[in-house]
PDB file of N, CA and C in Angstrom:
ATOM      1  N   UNK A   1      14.937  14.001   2.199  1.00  0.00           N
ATOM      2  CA  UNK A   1      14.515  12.900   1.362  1.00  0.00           C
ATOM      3  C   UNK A   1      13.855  13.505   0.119  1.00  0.00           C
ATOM      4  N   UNK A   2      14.084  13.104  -1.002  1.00  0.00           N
ATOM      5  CA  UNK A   2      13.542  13.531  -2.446  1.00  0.00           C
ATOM      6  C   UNK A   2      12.321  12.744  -2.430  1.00  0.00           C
ATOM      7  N   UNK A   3      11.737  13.410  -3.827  1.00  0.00           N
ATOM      8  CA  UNK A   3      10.452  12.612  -4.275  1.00  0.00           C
ATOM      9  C   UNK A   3      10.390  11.178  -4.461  1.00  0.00           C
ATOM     10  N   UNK A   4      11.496  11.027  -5.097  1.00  0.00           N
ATOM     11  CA  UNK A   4      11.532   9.672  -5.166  1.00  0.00           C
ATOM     12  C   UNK A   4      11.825   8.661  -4.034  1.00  0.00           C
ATOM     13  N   UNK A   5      12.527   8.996  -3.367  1.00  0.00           N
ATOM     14  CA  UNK A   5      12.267   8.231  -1.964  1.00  0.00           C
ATOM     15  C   UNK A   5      11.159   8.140  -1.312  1.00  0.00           C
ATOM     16  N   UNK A   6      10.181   9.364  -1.232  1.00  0.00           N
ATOM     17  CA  UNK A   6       9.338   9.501  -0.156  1.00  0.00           C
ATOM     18  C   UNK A   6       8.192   8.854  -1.110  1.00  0.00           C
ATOM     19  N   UNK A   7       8.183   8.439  -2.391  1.00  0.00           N
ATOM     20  CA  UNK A   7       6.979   7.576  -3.300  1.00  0.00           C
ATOM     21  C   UNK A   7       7.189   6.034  -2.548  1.00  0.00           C
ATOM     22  N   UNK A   8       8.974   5.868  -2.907  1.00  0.00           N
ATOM     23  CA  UNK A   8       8.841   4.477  -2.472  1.00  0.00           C
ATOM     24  C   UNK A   8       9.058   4.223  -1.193  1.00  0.00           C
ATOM     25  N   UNK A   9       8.833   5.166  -0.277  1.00  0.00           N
ATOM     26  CA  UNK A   9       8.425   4.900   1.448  1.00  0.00           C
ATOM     27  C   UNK A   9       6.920   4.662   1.584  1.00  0.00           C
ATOM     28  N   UNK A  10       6.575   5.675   1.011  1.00  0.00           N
ATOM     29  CA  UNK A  10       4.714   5.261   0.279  1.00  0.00           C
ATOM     30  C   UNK A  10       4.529   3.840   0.388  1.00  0.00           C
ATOM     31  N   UNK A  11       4.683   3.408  -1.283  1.00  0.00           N
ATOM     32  CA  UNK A  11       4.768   2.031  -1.317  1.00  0.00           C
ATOM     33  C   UNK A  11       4.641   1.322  -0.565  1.00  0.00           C
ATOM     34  N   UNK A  12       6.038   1.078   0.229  1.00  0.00           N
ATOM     35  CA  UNK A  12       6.442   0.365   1.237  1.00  0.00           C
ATOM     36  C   UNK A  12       5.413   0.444   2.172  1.00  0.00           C
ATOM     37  N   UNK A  13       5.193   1.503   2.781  1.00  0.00           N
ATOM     38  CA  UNK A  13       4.094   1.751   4.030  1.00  0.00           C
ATOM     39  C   UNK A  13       2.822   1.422   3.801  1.00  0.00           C
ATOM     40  N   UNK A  14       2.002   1.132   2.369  1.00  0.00           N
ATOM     41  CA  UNK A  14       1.405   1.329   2.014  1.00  0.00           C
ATOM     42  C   UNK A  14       0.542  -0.210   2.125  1.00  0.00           C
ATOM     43  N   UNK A  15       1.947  -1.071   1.136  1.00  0.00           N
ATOM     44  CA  UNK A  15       2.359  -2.574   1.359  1.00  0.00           C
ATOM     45  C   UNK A  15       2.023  -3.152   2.590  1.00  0.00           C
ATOM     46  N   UNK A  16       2.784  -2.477   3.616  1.00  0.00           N
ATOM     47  CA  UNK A  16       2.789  -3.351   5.067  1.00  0.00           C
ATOM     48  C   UNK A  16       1.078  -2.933   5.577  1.00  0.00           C
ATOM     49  N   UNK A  17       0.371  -2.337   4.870  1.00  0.00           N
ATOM     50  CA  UNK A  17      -0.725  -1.583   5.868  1.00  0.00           C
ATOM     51  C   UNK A  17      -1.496  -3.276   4.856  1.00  0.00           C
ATOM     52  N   UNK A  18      -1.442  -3.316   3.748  1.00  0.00           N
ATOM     53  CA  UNK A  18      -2.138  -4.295   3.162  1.00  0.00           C
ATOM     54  C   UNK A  18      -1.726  -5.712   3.725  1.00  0.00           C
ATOM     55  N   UNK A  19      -0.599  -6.213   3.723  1.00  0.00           N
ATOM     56  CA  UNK A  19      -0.233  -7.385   4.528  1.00  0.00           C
ATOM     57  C   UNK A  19      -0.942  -7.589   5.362  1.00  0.00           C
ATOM     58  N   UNK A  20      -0.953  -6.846   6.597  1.00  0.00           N
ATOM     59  CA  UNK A  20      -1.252  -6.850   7.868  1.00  0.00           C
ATOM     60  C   UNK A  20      -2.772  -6.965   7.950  1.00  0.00           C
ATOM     61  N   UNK A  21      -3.841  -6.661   6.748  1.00  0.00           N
ATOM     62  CA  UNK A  21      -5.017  -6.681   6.815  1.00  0.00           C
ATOM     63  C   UNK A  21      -5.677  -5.125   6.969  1.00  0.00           C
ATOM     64  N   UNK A  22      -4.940  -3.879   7.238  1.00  0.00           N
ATOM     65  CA  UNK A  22      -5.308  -3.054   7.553  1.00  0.00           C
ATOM     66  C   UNK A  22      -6.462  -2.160   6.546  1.00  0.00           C
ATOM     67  N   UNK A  23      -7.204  -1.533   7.114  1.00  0.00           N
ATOM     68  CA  UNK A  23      -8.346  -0.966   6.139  1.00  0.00           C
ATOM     69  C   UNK A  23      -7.660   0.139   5.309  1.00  0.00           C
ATOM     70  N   UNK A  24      -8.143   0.516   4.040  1.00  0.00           N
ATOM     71  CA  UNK A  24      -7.387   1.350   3.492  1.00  0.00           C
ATOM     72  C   UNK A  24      -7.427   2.758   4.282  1.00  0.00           C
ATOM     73  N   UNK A  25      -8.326   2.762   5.027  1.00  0.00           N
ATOM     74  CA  UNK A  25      -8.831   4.374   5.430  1.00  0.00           C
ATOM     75  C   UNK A  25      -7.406   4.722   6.505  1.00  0.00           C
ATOM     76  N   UNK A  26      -6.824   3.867   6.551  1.00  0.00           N
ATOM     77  CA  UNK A  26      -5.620   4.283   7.658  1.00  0.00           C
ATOM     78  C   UNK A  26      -4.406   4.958   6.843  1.00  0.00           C
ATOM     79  N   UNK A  27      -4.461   5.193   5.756  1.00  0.00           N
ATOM     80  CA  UNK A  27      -3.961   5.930   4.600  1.00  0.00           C
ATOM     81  C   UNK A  27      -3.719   7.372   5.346  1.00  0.00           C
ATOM     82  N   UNK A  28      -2.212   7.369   5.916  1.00  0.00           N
ATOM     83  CA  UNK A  28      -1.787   9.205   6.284  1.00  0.00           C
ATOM     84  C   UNK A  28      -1.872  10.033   5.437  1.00  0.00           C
ATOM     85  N   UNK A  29      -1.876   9.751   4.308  1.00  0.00           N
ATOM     86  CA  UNK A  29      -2.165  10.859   2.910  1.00  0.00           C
ATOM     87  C   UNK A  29      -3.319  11.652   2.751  1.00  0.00           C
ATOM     88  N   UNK A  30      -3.033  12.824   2.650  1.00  0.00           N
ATOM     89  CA  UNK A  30      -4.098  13.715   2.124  1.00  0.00           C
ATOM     90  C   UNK A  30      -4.745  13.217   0.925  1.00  0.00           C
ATOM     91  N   UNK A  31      -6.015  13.608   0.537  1.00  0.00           N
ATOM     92  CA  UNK A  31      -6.476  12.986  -1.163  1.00  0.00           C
ATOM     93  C   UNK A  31      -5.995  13.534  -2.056  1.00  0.00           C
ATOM     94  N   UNK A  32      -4.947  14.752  -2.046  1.00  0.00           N
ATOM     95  CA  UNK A  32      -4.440  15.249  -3.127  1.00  0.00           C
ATOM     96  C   UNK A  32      -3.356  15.006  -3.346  1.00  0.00           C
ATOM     97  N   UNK A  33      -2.793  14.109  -2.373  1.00  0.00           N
ATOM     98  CA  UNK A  33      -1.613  14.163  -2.535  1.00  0.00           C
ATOM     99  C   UNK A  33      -1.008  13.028  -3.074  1.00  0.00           C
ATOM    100  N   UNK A  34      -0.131  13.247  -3.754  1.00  0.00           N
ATOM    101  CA  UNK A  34       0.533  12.172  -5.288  1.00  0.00           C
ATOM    102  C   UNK A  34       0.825  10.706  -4.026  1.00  0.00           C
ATOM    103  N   UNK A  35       1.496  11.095  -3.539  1.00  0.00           N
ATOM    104  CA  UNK A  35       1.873  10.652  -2.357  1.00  0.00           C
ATOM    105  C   UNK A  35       1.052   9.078  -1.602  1.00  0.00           C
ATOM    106  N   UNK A  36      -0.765   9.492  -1.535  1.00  0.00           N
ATOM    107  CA  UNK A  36      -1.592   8.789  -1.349  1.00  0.00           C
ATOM    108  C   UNK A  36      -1.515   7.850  -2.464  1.00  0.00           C
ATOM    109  N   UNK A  37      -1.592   7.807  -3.858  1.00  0.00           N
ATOM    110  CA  UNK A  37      -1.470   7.013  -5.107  1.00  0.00           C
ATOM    111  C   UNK A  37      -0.552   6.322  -4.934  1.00  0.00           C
ATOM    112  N   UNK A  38       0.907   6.960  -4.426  1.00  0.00           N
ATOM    113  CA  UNK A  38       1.670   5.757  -4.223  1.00  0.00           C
ATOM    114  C   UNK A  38       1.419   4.214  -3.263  1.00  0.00           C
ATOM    115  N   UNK A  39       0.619   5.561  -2.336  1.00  0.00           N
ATOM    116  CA  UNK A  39       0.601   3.951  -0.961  1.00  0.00           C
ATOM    117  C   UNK A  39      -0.548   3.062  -1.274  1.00  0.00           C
ATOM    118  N   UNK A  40      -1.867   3.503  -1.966  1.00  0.00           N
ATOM    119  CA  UNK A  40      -2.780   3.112  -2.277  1.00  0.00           C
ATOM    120  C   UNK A  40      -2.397   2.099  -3.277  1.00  0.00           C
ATOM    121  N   UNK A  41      -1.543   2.400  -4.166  1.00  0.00           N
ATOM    122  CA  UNK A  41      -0.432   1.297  -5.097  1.00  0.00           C
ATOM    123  C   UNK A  41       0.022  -0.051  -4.456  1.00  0.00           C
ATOM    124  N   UNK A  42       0.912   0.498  -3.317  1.00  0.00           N
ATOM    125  CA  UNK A  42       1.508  -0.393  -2.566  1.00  0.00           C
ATOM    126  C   UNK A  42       1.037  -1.737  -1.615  1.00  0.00           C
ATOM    127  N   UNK A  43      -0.351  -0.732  -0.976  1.00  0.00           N
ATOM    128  CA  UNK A  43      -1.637  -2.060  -0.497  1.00  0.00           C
ATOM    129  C   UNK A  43      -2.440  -2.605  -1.406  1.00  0.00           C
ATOM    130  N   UNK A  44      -2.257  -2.058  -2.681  1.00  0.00           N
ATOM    131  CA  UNK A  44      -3.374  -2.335  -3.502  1.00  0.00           C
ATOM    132  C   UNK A  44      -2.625  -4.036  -4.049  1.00  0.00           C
ATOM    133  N   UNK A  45      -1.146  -3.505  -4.384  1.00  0.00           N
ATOM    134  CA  UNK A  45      -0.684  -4.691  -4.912  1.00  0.00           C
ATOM    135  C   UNK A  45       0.072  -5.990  -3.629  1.00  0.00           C
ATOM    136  N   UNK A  46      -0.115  -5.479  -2.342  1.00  0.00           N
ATOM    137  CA  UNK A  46       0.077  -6.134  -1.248  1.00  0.00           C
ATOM    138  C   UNK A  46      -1.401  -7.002  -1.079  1.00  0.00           C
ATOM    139  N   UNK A  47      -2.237  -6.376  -1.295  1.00  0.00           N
ATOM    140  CA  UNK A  47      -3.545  -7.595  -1.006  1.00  0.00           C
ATOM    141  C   UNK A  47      -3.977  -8.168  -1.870  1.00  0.00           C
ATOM    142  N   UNK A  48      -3.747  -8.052  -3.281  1.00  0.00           N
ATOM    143  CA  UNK A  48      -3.895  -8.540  -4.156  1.00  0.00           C
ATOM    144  C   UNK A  48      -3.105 -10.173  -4.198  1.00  0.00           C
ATOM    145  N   UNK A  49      -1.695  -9.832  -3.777  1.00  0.00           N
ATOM    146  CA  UNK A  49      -0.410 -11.085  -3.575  1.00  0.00           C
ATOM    147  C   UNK A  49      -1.453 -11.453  -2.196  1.00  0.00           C
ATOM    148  N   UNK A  50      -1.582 -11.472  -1.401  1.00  0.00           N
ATOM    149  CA  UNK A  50      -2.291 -11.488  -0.231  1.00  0.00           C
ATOM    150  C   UNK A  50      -3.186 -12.761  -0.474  1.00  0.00           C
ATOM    151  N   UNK A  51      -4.086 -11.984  -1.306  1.00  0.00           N
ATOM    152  CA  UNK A  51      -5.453 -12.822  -1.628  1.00  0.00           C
ATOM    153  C   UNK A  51      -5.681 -13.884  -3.058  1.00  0.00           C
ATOM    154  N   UNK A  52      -4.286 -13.402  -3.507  1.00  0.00           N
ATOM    155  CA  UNK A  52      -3.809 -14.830  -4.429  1.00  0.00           C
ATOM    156  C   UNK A  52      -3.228 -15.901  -3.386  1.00  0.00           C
ATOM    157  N   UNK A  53      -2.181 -16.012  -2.612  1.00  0.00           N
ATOM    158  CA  UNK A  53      -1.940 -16.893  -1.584  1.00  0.00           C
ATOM    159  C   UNK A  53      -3.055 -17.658  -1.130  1.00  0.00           C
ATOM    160  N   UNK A  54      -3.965 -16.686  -0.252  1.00  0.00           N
ATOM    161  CA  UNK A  54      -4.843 -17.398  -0.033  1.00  0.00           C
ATOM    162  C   UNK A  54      -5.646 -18.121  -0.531  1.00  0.00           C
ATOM    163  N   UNK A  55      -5.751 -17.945  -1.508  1.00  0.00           N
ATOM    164  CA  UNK A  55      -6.473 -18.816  -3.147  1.00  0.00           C
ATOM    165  C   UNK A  55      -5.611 -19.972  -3.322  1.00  0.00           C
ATOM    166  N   UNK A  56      -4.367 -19.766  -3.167  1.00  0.00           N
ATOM    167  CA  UNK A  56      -3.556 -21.478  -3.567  1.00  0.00           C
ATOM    168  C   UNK A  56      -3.957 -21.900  -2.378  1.00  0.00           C
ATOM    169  N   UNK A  57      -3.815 -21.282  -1.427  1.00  0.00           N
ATOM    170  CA  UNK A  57      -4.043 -22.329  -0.230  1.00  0.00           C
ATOM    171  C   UNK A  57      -5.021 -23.104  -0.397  1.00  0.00           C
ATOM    172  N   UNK A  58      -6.000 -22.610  -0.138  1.00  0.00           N
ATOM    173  CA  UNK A  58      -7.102 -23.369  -0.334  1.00  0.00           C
ATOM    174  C   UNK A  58      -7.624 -24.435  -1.345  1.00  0.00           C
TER     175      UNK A  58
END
């Protein structure tokens, strides 16, 4: 798998950890690694959609 796949597996993994409610600290990424930025991306913009939903709801 290239870089570019394994960013947007990141993402993806990153995404489902935010959906689900999960704390960021469950992050498999090392802190140096580019890698972590991606997934931290991915929940970042997963709870964000998350916690807009929940805002219309209400």
């Amino acid at each position: 798998m290239g870089p570019k796949e394994q960013a947007v597996e990141a993402i993806l993994k990153g995404a489902e950890a935010g959906e689900t409610g999960q704390p960021v600290t469950v992050c498999p990424y090392p802190r140096e690694s580019l890698l972590r930025r991606a997934w931290i991306k991915g929940y970042a913009n997963a709870r964000r959609a998350r916690e807009a939903e929940t805002d219309r709801a209400e």
